[in-house]
Protein backbone atom coordinates (compact mmCIF):
# COMPACT_ATOMS: atom_id res chain seq x y z
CA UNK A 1 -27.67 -41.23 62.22
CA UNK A 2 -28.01 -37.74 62.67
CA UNK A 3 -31.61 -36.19 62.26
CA UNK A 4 -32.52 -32.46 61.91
CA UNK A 5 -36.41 -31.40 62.25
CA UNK A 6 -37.41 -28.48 59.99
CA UNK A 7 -41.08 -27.08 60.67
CA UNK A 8 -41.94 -24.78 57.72
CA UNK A 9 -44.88 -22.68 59.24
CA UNK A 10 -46.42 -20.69 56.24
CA UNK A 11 -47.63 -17.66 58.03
CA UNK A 12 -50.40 -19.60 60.24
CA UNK A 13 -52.47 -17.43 62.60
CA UNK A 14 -52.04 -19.59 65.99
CA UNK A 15 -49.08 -20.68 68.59
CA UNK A 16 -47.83 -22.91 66.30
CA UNK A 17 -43.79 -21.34 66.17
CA UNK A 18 -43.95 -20.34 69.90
CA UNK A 19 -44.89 -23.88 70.64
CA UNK A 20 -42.21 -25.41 68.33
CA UNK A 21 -39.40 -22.72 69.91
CA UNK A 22 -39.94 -24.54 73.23
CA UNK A 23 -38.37 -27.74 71.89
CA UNK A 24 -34.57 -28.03 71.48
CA UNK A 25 -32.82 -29.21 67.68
CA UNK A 26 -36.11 -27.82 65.77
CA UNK A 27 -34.91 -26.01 62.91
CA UNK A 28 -38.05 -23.33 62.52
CA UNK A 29 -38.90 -21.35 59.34
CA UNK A 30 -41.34 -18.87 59.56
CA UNK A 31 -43.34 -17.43 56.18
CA UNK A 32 -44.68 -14.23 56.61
CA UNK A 33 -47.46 -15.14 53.76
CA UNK A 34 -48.50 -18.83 52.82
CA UNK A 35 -46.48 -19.96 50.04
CA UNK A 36 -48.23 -22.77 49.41
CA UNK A 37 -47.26 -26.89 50.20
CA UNK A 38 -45.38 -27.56 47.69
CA UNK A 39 -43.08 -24.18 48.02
CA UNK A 40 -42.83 -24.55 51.59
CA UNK A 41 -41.78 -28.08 51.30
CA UNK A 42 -38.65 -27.27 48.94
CA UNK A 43 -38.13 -24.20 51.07
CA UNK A 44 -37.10 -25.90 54.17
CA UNK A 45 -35.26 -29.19 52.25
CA UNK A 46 -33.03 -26.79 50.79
CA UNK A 47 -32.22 -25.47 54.31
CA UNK A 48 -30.80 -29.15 55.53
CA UNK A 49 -28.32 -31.61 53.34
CA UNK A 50 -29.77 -34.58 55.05
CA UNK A 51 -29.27 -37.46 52.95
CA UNK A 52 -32.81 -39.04 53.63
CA UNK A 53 -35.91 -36.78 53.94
CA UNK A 54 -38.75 -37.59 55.62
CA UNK A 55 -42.34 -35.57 54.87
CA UNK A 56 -44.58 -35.18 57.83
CA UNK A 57 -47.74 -33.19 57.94
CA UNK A 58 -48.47 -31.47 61.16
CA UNK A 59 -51.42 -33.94 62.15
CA UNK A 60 -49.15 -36.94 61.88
CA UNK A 61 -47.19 -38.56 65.12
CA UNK A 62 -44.48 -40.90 64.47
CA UNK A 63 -45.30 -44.11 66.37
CA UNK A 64 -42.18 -46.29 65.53
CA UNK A 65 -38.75 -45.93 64.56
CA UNK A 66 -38.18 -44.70 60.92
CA UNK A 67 -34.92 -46.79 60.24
CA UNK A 68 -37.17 -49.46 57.68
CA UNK A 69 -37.81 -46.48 55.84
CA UNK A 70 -34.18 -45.14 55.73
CA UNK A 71 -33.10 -49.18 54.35
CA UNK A 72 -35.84 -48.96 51.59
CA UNK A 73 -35.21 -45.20 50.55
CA UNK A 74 -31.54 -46.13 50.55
CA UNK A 75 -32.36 -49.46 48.12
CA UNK A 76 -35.32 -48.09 45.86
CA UNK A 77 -35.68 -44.06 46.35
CA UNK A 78 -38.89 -43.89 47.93
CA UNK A 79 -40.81 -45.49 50.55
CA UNK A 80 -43.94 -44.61 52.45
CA UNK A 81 -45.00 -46.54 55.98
CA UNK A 82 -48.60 -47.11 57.17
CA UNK A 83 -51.17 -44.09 58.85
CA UNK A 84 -53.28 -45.29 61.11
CA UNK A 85 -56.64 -43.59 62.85
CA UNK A 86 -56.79 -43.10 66.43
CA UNK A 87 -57.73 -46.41 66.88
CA UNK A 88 -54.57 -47.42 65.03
CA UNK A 89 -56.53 -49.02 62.26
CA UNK A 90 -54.82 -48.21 59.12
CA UNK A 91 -56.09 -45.83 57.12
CA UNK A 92 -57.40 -47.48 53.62
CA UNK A 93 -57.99 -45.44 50.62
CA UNK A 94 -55.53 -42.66 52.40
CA UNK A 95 -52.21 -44.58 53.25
CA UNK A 96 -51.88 -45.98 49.72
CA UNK A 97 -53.38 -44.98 46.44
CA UNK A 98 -52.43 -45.92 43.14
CA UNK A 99 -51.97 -43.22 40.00
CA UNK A 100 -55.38 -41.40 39.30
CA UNK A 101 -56.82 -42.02 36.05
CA UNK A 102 -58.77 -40.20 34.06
CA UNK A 103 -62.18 -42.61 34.89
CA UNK A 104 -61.06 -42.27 38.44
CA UNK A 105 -61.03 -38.29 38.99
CA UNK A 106 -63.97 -38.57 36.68
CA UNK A 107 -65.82 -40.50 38.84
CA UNK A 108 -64.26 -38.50 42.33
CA UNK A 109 -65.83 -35.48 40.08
CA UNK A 110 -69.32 -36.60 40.20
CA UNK A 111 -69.18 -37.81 43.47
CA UNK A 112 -69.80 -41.84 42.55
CA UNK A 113 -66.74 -43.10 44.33
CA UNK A 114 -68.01 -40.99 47.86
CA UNK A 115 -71.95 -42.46 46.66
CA UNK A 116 -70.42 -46.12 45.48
CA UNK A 117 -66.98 -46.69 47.26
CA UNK A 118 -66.93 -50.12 46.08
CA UNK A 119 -67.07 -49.28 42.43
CA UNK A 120 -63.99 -51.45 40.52
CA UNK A 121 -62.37 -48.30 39.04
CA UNK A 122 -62.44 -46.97 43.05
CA UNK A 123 -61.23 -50.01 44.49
CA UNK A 124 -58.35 -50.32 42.39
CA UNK A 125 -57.69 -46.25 42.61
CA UNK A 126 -57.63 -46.57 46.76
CA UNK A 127 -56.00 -50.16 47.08
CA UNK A 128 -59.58 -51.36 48.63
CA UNK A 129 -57.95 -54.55 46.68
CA UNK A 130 -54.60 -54.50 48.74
CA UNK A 131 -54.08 -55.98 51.84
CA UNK A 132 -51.85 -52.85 54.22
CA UNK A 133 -50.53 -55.38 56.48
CA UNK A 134 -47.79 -56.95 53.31
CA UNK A 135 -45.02 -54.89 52.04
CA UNK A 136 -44.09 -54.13 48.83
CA UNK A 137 -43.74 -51.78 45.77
CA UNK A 138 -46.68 -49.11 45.92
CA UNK A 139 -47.71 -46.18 43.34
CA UNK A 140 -48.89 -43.63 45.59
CA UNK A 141 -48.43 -43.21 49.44
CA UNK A 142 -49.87 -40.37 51.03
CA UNK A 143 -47.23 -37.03 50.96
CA UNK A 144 -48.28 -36.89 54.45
CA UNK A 145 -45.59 -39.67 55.57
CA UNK A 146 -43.17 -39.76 52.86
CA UNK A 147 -39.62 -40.65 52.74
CA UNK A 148 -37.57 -40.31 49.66
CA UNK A 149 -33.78 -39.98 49.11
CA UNK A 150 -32.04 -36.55 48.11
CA UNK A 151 -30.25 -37.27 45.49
CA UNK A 152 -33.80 -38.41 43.87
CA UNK A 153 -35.42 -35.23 44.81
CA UNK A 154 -32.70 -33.18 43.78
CA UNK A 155 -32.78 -35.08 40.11
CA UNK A 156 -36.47 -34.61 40.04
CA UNK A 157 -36.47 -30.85 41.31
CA UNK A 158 -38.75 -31.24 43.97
CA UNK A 159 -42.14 -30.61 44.51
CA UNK A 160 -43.83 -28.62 41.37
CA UNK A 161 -45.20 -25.28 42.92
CA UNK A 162 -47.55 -24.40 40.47
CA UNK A 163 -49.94 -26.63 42.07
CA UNK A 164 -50.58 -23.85 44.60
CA UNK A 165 -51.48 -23.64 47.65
CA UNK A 166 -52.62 -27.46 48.03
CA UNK A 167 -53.26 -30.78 46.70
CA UNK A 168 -51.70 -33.47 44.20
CA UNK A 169 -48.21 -31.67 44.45
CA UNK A 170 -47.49 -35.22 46.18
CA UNK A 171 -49.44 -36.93 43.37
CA UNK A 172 -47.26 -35.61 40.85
CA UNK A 173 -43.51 -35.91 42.77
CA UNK A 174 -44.57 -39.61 42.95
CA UNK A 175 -45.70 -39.88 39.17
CA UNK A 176 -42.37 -38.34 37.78
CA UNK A 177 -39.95 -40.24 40.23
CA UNK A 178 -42.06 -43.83 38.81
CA UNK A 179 -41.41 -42.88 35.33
CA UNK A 180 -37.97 -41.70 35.91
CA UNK A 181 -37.57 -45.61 37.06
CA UNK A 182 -37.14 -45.33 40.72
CA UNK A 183 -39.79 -47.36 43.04
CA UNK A 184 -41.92 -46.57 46.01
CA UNK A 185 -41.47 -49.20 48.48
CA UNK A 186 -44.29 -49.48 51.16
CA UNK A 187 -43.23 -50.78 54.84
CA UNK A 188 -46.15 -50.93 57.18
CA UNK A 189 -43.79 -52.14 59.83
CA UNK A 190 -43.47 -48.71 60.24
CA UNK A 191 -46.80 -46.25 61.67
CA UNK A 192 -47.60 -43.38 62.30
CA UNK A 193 -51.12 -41.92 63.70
CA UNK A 194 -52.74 -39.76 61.62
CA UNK A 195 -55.59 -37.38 62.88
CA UNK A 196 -56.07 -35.71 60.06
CA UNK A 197 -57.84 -32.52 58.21
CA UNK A 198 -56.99 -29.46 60.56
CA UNK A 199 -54.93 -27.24 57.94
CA UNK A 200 -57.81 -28.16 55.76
CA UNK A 201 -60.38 -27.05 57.52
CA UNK A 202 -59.00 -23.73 58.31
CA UNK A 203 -59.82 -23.09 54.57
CA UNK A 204 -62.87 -21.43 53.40
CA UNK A 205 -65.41 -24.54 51.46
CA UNK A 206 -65.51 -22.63 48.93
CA UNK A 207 -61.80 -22.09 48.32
CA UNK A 208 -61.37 -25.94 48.80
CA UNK A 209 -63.36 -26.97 46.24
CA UNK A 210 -61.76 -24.31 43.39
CA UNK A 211 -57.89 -25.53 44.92
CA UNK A 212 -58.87 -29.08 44.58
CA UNK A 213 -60.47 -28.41 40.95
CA UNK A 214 -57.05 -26.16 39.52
CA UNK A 215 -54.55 -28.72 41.14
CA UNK A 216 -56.74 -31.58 39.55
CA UNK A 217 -56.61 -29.88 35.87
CA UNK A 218 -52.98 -29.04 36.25
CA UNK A 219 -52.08 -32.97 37.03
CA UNK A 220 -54.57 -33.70 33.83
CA UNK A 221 -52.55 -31.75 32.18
CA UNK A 222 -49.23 -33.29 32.70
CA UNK A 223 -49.68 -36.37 32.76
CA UNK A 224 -52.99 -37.46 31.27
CA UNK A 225 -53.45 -37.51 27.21
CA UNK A 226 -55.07 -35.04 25.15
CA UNK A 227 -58.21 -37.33 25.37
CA UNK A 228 -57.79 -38.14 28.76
CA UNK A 229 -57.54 -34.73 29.51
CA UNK A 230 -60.36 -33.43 27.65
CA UNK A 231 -62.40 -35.44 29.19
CA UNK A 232 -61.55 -34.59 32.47
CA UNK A 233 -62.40 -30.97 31.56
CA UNK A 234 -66.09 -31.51 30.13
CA UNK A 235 -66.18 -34.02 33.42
CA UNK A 236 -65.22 -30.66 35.58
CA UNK A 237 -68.12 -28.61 33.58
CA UNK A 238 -71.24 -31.01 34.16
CA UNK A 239 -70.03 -32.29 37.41
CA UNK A 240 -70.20 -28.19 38.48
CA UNK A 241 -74.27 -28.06 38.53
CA UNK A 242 -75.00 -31.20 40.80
CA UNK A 243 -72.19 -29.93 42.90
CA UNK A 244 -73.49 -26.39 43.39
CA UNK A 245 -76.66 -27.61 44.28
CA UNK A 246 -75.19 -29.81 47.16
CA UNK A 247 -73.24 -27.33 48.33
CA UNK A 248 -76.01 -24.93 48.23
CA UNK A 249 -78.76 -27.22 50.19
CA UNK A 250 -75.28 -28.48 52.53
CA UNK A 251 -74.85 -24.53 53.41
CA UNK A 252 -78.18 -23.34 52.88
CA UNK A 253 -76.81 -20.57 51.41
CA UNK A 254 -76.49 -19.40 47.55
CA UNK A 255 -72.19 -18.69 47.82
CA UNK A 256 -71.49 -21.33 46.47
CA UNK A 257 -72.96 -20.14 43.02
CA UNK A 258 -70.03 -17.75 42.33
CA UNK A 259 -67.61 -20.79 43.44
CA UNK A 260 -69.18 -23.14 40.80
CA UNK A 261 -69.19 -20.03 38.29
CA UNK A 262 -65.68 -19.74 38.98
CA UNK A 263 -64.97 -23.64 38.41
CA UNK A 264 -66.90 -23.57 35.14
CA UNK A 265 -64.80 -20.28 34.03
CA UNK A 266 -61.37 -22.45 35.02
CA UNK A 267 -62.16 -25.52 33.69
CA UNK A 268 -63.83 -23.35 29.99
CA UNK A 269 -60.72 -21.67 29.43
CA UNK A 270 -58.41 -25.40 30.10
CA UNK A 271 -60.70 -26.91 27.51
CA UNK A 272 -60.57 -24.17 25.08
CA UNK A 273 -56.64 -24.68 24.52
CA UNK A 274 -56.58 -28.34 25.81
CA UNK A 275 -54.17 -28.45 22.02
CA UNK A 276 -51.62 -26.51 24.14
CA UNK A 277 -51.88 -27.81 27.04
CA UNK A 278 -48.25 -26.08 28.42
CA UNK A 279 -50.28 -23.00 28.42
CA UNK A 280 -52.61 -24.43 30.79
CA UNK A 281 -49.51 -26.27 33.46
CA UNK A 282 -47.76 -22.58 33.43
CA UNK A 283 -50.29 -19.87 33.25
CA UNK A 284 -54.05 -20.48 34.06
CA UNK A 285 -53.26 -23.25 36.53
């Protein structure tokens, strides 16, 4: 089988395309801003007409052949294999996840599931209930190692780019191609080492924590109902003041008050027309 590599590099400050020029059949796109994931994702499929697409984040080595994945992609749509640390334990509550609920990014708001990681509702929201050595149909794999068939990303348009510049875009591809009756087939036969958190952590705390909180309300908003939703909002509100005090005491600093301020303002105005909640997916979010 013929494979093309594609590294999408959107706009990134370090030797990240000279490196990748050094290596022979890399197909290289370079962004002269950051476009975002989710954008630079469907930028650089379009560029290849590969029939099977694998995802890779940058901090993710390929241990084993992919070929399991290419069977079960070929037979279901989607399938996902197993991230491992760099002791090459696999990674639980990161590999596999099942679709958030409204309790569960409730409880991720007020930090209970970091405080109580065995709650029920977190157990069953990370697969702390599944065992990652067995096979089988899965809700949510990480985005990070993620193989899915073109014709199904085609028919589901891709990533959604209005959850800009980071986070659930993944969530959401995997959500739509479930309901649209395809399944996610998880073969652990198949690892990959996964260090993890070095994009991440070139971006400002503060601008973490209001990406994480936009991308959070605009998934609410598709998928969740109205009272699901709502409550998600007034969760994003109370959760803000226990949060800006952490981060303040954390950082020792008082920034974090106009982040907080910022969170409130975002998640006000998504409660305030949580009846038209379009508004909200296409235009605040």
């Amino acid at each position: 089988m013929r494979t093309v590599s594609i590294l999408v590099d959107n706009a990134s400050d370090d030797e990240t395309v000279t490196r990748a020029s050094a290596y022979s059949g890399v197909r290289i796109i370079a962004n002269s801003e950051n476009r975002g994931f989710a954008a630079a994702v469907n930028q650089g499929i379009r560029t290849c007409d590969a029939e099977f697409i694998l995802l890779l984040n940058p901090d993710v080595q390929v241990l084993t052949s992919v070929e399991a994945l290419v069977e079960a992609s070929r037979t279901y749509g989607l399938a996902a294999g197993k991230l491992v640390d760099g002791s090459g334990r696999a990674q639980a509550g990161f590999t596999l996840r099942r679709f958030p609920s409204p309790t569960a990014l409730i409880l991720e708001l007020f930090g209970i599931n970091r405080l109580w990681p065995s709650n029920p509702v977190n157990r069953r929201y990370r697969y702390f209930d599944r065992d990652l050595e067995q096979p089988g149909s899965v809700e949510q794999p990480a985005g990070a190692f993620l193989m899915t068939r073109r014709d199904v990303w085609e028919k589901l348009g891709g990533f959604d780019e209005g959850f800009h510049p980071i986070w659930f875009e993944d969530v959401d591809y995997c959500r739509r191609a479930v309901d649209a009756g395809y399944r996610i087939e998880y073969v652990p036969e198949v690892a990959a080492r996964h260090v993890g958190g070095h994009s991440i952590a070139q971006v400002p705390p503060g601008c973490r924590a209001v990406y994480w909180c936009v991308s959070l309300l605009r998934y609410a908003a598709k998928h969740f109902s109205t009272l699901g939703y709502t409550a998600v909002c007034v969760a994003m509100l109370l959760s803000s003041i226990p949060r800006m005090f952490a981060a303040m005491l954390h950082e020792r600093s008082f920034a974090p008050v106009t982040v907080y301020w910022k969170i409130v303002r975002i998640a006000s105005r998504a409660l305030l027309v949580q009846g038209r909640r379009g508004v909200v997916k296409n235009t605040i979010l």
